[in-house]
Each structure stands twice: as C-alpha cells, then as structure tokens.
C-alpha atoms as a PDB file:
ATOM      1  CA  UNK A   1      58.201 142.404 145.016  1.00  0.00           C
ATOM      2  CA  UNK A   2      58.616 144.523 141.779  1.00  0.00           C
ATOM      3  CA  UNK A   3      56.784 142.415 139.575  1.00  0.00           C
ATOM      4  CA  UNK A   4      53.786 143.301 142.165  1.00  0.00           C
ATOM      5  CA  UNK A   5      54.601 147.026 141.990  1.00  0.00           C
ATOM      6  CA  UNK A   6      54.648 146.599 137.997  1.00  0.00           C
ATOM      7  CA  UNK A   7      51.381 144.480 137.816  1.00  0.00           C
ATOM      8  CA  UNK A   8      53.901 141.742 136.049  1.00  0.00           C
ATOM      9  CA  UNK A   9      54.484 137.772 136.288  1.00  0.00           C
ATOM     10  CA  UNK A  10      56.811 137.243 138.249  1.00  0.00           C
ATOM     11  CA  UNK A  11      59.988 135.836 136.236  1.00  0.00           C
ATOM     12  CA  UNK A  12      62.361 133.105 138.307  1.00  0.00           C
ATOM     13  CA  UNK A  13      65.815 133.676 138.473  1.00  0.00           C
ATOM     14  CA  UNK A  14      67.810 132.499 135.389  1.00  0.00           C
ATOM     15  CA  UNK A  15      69.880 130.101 136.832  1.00  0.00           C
ATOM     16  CA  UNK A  16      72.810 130.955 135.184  1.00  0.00           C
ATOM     17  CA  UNK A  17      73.125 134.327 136.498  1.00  0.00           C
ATOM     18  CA  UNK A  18      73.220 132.573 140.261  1.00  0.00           C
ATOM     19  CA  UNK A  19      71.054 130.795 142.745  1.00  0.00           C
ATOM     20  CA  UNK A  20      69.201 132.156 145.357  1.00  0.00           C
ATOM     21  CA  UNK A  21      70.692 131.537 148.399  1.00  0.00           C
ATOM     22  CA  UNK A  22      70.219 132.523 152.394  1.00  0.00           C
ATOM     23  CA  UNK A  23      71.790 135.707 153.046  1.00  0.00           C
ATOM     24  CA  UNK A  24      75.662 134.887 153.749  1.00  0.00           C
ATOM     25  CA  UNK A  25      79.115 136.364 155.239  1.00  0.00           C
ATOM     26  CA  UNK A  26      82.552 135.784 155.126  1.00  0.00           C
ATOM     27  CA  UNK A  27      84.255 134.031 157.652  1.00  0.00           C
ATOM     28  CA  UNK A  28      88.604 133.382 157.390  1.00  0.00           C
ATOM     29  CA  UNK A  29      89.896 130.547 158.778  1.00  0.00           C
ATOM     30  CA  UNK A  30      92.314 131.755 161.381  1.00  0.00           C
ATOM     31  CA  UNK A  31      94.499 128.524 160.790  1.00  0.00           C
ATOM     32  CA  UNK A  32      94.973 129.469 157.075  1.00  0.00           C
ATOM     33  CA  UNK A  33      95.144 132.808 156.994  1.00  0.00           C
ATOM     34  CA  UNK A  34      98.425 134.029 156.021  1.00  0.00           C
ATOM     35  CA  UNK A  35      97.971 137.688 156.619  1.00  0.00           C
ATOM     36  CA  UNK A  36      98.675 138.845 153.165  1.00  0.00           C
ATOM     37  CA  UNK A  37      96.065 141.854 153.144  1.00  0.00           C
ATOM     38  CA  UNK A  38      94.689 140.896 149.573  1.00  0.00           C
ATOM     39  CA  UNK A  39      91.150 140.780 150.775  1.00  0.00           C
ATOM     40  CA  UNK A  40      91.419 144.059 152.450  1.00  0.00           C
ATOM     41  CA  UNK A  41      91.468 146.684 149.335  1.00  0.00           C
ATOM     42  CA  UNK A  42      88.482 144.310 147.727  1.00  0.00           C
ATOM     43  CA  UNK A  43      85.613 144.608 150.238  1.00  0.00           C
ATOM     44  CA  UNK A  44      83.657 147.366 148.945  1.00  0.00           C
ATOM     45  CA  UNK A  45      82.443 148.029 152.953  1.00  0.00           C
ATOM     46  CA  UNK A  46      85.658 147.618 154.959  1.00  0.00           C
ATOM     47  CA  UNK A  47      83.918 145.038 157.176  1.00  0.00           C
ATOM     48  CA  UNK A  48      87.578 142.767 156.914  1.00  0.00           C
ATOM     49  CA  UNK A  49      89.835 144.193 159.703  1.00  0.00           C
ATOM     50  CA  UNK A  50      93.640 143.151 159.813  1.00  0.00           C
ATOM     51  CA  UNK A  51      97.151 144.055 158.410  1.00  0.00           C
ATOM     52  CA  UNK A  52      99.706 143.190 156.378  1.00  0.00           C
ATOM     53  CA  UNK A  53     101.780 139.668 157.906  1.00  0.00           C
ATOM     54  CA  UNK A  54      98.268 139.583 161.282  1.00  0.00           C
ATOM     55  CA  UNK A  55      95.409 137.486 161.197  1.00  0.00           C
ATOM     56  CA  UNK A  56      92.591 138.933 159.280  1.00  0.00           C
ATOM     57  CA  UNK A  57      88.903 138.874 160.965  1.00  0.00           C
ATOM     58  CA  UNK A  58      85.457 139.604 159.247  1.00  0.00           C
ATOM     59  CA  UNK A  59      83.152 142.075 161.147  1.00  0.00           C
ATOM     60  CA  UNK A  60      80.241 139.768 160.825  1.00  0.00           C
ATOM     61  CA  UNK A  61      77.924 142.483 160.660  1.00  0.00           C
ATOM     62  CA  UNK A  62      78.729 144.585 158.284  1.00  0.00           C
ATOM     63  CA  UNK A  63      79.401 142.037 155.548  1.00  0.00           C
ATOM     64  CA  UNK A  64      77.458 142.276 152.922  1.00  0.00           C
ATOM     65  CA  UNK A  65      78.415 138.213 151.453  1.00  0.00           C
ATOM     66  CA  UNK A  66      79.471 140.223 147.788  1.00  0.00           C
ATOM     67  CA  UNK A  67      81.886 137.266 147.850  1.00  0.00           C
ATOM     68  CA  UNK A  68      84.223 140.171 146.209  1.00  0.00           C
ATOM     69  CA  UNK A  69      87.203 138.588 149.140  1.00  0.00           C
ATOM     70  CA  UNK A  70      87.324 134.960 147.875  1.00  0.00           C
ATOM     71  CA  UNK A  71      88.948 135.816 144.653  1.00  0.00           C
ATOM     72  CA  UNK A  72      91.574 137.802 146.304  1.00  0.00           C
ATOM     73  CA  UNK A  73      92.449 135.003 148.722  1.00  0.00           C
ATOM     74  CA  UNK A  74      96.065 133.396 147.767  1.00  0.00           C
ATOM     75  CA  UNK A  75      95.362 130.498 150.085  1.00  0.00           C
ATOM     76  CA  UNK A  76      91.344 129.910 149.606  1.00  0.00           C
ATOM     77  CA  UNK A  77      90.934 130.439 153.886  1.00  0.00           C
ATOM     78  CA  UNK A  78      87.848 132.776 152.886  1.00  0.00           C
ATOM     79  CA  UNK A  79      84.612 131.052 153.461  1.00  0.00           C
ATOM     80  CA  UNK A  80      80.976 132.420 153.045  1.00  0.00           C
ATOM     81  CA  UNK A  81      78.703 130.961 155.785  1.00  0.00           C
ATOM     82  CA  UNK A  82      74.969 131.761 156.432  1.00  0.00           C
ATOM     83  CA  UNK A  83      74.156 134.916 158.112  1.00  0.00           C
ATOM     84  CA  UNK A  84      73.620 134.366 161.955  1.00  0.00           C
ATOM     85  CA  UNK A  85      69.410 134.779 162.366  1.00  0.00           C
ATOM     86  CA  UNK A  86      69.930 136.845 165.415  1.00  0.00           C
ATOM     87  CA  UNK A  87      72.177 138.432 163.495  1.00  0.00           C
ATOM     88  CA  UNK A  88      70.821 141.386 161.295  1.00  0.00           C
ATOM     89  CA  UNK A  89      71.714 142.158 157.571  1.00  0.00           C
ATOM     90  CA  UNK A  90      73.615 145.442 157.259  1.00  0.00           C
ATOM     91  CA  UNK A  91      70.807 148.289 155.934  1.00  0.00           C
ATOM     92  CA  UNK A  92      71.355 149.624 152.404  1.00  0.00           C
ATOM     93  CA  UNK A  93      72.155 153.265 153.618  1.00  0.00           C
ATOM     94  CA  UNK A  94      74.433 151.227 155.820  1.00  0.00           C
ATOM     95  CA  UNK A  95      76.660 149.822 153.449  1.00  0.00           C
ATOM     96  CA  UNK A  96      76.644 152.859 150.691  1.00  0.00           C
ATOM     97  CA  UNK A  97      77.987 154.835 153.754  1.00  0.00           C
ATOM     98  CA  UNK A  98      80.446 152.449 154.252  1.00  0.00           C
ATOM     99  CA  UNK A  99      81.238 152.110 150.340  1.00  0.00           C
ATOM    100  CA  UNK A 100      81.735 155.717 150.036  1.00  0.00           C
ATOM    101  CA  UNK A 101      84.254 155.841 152.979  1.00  0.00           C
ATOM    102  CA  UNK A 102      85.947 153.073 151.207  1.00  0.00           C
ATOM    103  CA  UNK A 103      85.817 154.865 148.331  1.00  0.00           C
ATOM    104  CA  UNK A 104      87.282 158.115 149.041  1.00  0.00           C
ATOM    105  CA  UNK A 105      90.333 156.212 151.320  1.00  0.00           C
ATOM    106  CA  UNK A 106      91.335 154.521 148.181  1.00  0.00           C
ATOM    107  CA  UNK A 107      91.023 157.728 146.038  1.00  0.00           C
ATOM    108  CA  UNK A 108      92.979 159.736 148.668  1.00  0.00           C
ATOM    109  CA  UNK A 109      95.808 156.442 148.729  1.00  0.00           C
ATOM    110  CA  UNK A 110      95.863 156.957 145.099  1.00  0.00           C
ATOM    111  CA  UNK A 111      96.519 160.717 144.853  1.00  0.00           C
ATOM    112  CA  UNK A 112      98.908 160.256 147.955  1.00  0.00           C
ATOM    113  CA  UNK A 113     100.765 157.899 145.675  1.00  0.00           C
ATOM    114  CA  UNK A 114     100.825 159.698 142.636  1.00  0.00           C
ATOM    115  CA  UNK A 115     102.299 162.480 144.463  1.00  0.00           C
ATOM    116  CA  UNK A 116     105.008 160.766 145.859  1.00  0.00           C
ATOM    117  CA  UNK A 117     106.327 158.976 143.091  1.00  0.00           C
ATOM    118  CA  UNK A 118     105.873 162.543 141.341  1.00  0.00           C
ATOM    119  CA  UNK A 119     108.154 164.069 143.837  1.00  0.00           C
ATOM    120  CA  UNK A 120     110.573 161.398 143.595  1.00  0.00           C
ATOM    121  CA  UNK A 121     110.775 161.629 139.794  1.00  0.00           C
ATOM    122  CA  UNK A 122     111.341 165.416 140.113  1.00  0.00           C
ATOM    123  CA  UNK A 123     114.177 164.580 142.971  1.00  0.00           C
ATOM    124  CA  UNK A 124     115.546 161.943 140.603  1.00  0.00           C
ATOM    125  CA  UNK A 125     116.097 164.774 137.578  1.00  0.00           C
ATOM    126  CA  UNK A 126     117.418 167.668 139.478  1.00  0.00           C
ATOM    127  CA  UNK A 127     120.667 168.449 138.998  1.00  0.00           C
ATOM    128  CA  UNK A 128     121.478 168.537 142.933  1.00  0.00           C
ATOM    129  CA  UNK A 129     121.072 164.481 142.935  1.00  0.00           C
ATOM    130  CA  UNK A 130     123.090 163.413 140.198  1.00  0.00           C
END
C-alpha cells in the first residue's frame, strides 16, 4: 500500500471519484449486439475481437474493465461483469504492450489516411482529371 511505503494514514477513496469495486470485464450480449465496430477503436488493449456488421466477443483475459467500450455502445449490449477467480487479471507490462500495439495501429491508420485523401486531392486538381 503506498501510504505504508510513505509512512502516511491511509486516506479512503473519495467517493465521488468512484467506488471500489471487484476487478471486472466486459462481456456483449450476443443477442444485442449489432456489429457496429464502435467499441473496437476504444479499447485501449484490443481485447474486443469482431468486425464491422459480425458479432463482437470480449477476450476475457485481456480486459482490463476501463469501461472505455460502454460509452461507445449504440445499443447499451456492453456489460461489465466480475472477473472470473480462476481467471487471472492481465499484468501491467501486459496491457502497456498491448496499448502500445494499439497505439501505433491507430497512428499508422491515421497516416495511411492522410495519405490517401492527400493523393486524392492532388488527383482531384491535376489537369489530366478535369
């Protein structure tokens, strides 16, 4: 505990900054999932798996319950449950791995994007098009 590592009281949890709560995951309900993708580009650790109009699926494992998914749901079908006990928590070096993947995909999407609507821009103004 840090308060024990800074020879401090320890200080509860101001309740309006959350609640302590078991460790949780995601879970989508298969009968409500629409297969709109929205939750995919939002979990920081790429632990939803599914496609764009296909049934989306939480890798129960790697979740990290950030909750980050819920908002993004159109149809509310994301759920956070409690973490299975045999079940163990993803480690931090885990999850940053995981993060930076994410990370760099979504950087590398952007740039990819950026230089295609570039080249189409420049295809759109040269003379040869009009």
């Amino acid at each position: 505990m840090l308060a024990n590592l800074l020879g401090l009281p320890a200080v509860p949890l101001d309740p309006s900054c959350g609640t302590e709560a078991p460790p949780s995951v995601a879970w989508i309900d298969p009968e409500a999932c629409i297969g709109c993708a929205r939750c995919l580009p939002v979990c920081p650790v790429d632990s939803i798996l599914g496609a764009q109009h296909w049934l989306h699926t939480v890798l129960q494992g790697e979740c990290t319950g950030c909750e980050l998914c819920i908002a993004a749901c159109p149809v509310d079908c994301i759920h956070m449950r409690e973490h299975a006990a045999d079940e163990p928590a993803p480690l931090p070096a885990a999850n940053r791995e995981r993060f930076e993947r994410h990370r760099e995909r979504a950087e590398r999407a952007a740039l990819e994007r950026a230089r295609l609507l570039d080249e189409r821009k420049r295809i759109a103004r040269s003379p040869s098009s009009a």
